[in-house]
N, C-alpha and C. Protein backbone atom coordinates (compact mmCIF):
# COMPACT_ATOMS: atom_id res chain seq x y z
N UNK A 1 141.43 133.31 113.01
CA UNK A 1 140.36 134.23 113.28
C UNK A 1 139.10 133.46 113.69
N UNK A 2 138.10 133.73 114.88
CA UNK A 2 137.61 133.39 115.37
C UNK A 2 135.89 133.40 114.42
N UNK A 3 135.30 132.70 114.04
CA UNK A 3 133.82 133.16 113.41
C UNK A 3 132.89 133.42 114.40
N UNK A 4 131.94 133.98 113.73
CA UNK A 4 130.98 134.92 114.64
C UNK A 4 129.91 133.98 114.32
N UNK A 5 129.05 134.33 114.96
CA UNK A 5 127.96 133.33 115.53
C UNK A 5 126.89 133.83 114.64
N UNK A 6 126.30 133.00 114.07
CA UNK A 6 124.96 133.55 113.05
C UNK A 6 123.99 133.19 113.65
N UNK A 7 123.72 131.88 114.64
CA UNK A 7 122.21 131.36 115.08
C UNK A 7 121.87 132.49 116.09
N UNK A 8 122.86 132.03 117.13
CA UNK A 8 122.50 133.15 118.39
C UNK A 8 122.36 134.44 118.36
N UNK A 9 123.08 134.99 117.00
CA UNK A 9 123.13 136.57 117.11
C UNK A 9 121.83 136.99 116.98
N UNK A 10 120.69 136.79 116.52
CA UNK A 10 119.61 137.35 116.56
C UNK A 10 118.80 137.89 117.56
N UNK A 11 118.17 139.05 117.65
CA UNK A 11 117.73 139.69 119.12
C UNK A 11 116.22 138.77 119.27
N UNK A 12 115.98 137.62 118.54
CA UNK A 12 114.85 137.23 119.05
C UNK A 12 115.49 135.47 119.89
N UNK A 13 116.91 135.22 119.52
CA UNK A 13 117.84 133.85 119.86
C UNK A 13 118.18 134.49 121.35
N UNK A 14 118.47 135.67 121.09
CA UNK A 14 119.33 136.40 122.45
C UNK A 14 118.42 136.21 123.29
N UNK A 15 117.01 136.93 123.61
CA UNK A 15 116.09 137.30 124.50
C UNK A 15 116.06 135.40 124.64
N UNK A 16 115.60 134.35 123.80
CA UNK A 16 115.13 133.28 124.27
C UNK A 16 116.41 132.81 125.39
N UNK A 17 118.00 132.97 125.11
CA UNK A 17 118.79 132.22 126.04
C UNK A 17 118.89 132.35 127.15
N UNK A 18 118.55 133.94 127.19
CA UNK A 18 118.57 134.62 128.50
C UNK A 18 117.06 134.24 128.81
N UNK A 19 116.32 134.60 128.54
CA UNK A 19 114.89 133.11 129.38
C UNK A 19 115.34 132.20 129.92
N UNK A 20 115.96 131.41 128.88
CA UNK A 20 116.20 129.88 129.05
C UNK A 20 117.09 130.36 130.72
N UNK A 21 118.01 131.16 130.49
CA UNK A 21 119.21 131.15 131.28
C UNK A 21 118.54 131.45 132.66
N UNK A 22 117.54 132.51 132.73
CA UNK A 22 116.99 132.67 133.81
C UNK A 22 116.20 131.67 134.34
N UNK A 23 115.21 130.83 133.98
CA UNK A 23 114.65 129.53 134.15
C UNK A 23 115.53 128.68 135.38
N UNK A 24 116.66 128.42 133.92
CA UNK A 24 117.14 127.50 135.00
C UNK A 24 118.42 127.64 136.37
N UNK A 25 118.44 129.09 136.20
CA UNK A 25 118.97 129.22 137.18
C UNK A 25 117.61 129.52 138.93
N UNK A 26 116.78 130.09 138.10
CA UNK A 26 115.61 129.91 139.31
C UNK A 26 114.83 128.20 139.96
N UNK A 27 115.01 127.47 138.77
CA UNK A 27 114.63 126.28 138.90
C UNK A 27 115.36 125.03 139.15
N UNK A 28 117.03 125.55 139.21
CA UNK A 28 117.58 124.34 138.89
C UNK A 28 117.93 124.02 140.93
N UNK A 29 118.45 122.49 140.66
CA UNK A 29 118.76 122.00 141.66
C UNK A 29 117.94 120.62 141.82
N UNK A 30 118.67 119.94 142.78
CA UNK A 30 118.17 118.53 142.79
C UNK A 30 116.39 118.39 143.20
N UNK A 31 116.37 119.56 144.03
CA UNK A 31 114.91 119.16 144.93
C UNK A 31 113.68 120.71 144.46
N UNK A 32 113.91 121.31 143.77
CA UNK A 32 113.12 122.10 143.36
C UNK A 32 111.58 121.82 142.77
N UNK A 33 111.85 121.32 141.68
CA UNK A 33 110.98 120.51 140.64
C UNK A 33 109.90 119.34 141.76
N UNK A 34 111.04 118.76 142.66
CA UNK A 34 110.33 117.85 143.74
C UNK A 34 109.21 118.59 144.55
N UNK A 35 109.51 119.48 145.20
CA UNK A 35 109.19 120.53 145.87
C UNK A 35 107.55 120.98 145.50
N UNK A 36 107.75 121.89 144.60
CA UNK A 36 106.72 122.37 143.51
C UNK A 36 106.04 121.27 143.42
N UNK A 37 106.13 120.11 142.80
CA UNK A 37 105.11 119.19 142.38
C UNK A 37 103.96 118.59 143.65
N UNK A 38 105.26 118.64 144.88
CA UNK A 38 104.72 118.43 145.87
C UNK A 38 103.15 118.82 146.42
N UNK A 39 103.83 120.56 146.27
CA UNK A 39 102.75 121.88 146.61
C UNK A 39 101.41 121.97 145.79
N UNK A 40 101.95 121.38 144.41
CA UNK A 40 100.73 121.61 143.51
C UNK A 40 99.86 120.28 143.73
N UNK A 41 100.39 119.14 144.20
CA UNK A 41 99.35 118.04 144.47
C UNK A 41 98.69 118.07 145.98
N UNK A 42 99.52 118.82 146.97
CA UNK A 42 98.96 118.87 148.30
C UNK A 42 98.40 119.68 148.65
N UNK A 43 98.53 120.81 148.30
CA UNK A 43 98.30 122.23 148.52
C UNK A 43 98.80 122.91 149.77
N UNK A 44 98.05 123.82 150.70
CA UNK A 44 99.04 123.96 151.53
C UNK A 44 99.88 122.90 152.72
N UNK A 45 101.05 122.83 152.89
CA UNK A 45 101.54 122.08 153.38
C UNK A 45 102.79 122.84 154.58
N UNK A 46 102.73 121.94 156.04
CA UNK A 46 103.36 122.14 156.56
C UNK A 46 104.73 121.74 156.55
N UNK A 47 105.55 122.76 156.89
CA UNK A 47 107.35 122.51 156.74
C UNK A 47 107.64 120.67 157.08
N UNK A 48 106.99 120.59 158.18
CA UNK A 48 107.11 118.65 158.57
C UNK A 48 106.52 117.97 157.57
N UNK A 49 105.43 118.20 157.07
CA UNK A 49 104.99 117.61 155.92
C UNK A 49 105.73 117.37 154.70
N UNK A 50 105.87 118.45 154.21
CA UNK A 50 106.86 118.56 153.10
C UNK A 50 108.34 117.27 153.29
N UNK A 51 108.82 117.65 154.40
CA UNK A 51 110.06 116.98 154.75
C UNK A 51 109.71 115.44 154.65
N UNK A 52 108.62 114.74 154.76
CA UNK A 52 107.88 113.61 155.02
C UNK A 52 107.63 113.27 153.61
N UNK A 53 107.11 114.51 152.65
CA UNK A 53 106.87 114.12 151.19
C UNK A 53 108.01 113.97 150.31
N UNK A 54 108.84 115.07 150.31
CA UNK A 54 110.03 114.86 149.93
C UNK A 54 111.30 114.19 150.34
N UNK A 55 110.91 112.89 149.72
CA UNK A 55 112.21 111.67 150.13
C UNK A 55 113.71 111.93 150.06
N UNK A 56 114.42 112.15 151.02
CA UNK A 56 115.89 112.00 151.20
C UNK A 56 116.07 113.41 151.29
N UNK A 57 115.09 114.69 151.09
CA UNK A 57 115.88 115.41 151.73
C UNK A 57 116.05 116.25 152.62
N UNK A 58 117.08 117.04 153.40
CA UNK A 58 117.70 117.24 154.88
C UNK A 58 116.70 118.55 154.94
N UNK A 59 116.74 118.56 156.28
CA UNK A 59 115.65 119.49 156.89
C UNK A 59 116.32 120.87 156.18
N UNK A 60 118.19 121.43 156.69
CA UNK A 60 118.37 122.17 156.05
C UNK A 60 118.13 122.48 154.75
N UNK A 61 118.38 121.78 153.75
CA UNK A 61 118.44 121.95 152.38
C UNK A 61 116.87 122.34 151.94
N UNK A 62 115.97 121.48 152.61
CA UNK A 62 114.40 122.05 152.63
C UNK A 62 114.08 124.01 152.60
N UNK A 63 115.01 123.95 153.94
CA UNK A 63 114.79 125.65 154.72
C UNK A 63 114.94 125.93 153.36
N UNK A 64 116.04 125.84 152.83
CA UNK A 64 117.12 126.89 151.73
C UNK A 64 116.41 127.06 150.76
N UNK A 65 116.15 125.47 149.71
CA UNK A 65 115.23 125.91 148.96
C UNK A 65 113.78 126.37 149.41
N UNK A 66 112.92 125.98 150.09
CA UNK A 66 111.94 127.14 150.04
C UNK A 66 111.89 128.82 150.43
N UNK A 67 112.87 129.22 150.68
CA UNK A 67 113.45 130.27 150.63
C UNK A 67 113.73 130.58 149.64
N UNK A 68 114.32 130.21 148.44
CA UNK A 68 114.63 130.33 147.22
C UNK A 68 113.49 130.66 146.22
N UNK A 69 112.54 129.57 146.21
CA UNK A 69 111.11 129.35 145.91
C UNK A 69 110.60 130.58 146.78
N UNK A 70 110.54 131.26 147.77
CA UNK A 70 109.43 132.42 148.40
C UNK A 70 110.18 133.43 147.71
N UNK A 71 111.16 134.02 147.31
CA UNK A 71 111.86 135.14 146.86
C UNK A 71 111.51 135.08 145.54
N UNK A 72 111.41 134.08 144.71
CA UNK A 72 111.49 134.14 143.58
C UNK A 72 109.85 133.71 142.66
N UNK A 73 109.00 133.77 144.17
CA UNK A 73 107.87 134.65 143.94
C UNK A 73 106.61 132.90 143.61
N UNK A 74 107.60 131.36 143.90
CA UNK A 74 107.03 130.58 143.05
C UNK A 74 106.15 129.75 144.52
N UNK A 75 106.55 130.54 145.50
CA UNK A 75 105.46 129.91 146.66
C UNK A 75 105.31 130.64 147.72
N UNK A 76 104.33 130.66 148.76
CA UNK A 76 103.97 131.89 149.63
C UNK A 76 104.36 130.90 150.84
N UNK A 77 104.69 131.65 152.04
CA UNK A 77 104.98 131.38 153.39
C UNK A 77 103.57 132.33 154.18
N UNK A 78 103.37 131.27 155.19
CA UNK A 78 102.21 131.86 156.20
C UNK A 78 102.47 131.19 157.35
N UNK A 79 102.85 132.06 158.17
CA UNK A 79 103.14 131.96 159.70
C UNK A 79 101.72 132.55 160.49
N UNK A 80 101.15 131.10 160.96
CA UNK A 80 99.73 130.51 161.32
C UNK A 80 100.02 131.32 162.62
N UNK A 81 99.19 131.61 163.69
CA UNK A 81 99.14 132.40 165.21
C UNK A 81 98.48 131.49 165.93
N UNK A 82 99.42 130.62 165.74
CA UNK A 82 99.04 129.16 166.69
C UNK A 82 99.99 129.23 167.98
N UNK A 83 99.67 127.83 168.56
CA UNK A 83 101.10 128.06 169.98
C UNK A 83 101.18 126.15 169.91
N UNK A 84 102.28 125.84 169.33
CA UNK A 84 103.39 126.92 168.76
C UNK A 84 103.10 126.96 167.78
N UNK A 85 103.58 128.09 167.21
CA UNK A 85 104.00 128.98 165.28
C UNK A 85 103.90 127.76 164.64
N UNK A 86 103.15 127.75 163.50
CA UNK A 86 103.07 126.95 162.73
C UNK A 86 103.35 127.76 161.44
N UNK A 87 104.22 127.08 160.62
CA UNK A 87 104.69 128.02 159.10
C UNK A 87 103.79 127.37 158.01
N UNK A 88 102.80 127.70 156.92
CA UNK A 88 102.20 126.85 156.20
C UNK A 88 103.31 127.52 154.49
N UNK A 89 103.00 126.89 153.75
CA UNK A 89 103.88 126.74 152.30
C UNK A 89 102.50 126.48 151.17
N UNK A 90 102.46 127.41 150.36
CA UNK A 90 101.58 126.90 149.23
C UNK A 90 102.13 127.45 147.93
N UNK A 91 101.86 127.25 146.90
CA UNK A 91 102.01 127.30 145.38
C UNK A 91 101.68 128.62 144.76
N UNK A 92 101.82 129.64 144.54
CA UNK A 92 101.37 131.22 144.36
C UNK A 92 100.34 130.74 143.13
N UNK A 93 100.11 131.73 142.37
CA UNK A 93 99.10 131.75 141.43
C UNK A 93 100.74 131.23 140.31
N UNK A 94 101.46 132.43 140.16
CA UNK A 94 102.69 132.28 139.44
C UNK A 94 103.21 130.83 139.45
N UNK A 95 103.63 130.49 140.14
CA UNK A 95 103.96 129.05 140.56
C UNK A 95 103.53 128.06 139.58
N UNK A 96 102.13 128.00 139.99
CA UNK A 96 101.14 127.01 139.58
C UNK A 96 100.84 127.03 137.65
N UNK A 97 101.94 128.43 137.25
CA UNK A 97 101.99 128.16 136.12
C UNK A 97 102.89 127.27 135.20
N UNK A 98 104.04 126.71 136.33
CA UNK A 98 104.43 126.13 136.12
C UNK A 98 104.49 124.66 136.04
N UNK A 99 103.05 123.98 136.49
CA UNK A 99 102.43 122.85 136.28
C UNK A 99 102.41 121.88 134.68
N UNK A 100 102.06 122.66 134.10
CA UNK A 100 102.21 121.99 132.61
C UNK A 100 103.61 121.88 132.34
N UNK A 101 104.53 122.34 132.84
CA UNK A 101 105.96 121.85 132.38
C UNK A 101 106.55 120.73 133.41
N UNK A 102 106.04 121.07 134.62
CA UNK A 102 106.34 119.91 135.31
C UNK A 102 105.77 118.51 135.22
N UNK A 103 104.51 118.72 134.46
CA UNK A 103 103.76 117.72 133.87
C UNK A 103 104.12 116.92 132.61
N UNK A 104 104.95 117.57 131.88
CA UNK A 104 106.05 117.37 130.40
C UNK A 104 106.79 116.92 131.14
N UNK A 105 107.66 117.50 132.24
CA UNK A 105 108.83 116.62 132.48
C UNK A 105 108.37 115.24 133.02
N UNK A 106 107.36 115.43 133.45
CA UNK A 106 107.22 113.82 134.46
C UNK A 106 106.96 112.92 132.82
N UNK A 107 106.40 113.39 132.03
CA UNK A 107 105.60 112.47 131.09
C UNK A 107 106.96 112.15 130.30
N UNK A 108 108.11 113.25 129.92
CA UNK A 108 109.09 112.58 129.19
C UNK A 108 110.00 111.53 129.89
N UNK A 109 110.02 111.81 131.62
CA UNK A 109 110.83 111.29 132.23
C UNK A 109 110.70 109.65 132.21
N UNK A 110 108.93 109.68 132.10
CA UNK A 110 108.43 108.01 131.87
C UNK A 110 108.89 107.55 130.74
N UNK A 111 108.58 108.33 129.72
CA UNK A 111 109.45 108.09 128.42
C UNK A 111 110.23 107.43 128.23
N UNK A 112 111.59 108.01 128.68
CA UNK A 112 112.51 108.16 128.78
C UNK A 112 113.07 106.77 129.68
N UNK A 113 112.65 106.99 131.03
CA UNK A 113 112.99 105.58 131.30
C UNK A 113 112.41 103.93 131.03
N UNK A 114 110.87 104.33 130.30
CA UNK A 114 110.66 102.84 129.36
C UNK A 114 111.55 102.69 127.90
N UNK A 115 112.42 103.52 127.28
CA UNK A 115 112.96 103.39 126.57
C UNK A 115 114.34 103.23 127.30
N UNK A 116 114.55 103.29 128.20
CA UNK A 116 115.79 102.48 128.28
C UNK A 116 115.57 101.06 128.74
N UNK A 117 114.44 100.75 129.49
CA UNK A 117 114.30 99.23 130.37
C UNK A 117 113.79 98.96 128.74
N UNK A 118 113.43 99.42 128.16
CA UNK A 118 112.70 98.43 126.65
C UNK A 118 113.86 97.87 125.55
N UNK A 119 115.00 98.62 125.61
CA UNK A 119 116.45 98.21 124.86
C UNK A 119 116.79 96.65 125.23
C-alpha cells in the first residue's frame, strides 16, 4: 500500500508548487534569465543588439524566446515607423520585478563557482 503524502498535502504546500511549477515553466530555458538581465541593464534594445549581447545565441532561438517573454507579459515589443521597421524590446514594469531574483541568482552563481575553484 502506497503512503500518502503529509508535506505536500497542505493547501498552503499545494498553491506554493504550483507557483513554483508555473515559474519555471515561464522562465525556464537556457537563454531566458540571459535575456531579461540583458533588458534590465540596457534598456530598450534592438533585436541586433540583443543578438550581439547575448553570446552564442541563434537569431532563431532569440525570435522564439522573446516571443515567449512578450506573451507572458515579461517584455514589450515596439515596432518603431522607421524605413526600414525597426522592432525595439524592453523590460515591462512586471518583468523588472523580477530583478532581485535574477540578482540572487547571479550572487549565488558566484558563490557557487568560488566554492568549487576554492576546493
Amino acid at each position: 500500500m502506497k503512503k500518502q503524502a503529509v508535506l505536500n498535502n497542505t493547501n498552503i504546500c499545494k498553491t506554493r508548487i504550483l507557483a513554483i511549477k508555473d515559474s519555471m515553466e515561464i522562465l525556464s530555458g537556457k537563454w531566458k534569465f540571459h535575456i531579461l538581465g540583458t533588458l534590465m541593464q540596457g534598456g530598450k534594445m534592438r533585436f541586433m543588439d540583443l543578438l550581439r549581447e547575448v553570446d552564442g545565441i541563434a537569431p532563431k532561438m532569440l525570435s522564439k524566446e522573446l516571443q515567449d517573454l512578450e506573451v507572458n507579459q515579461l517584455i514589450s515589443r515596439t515596432v518603431c515607423n522607421t524605413k526600414p521597421v525597426t522592432v525595439e524590446y524592453e523590460i515591462t514594469g512586471f518583468g523588472q520585478t523580477l530583478s532581485p531574483i535574477i540578482e540572487e541568482i547571479a550572487k549565488w552563481g558566484i558563490s557557487y563557482r568560488s566554492a568549487l575553484l576554492n576546493k
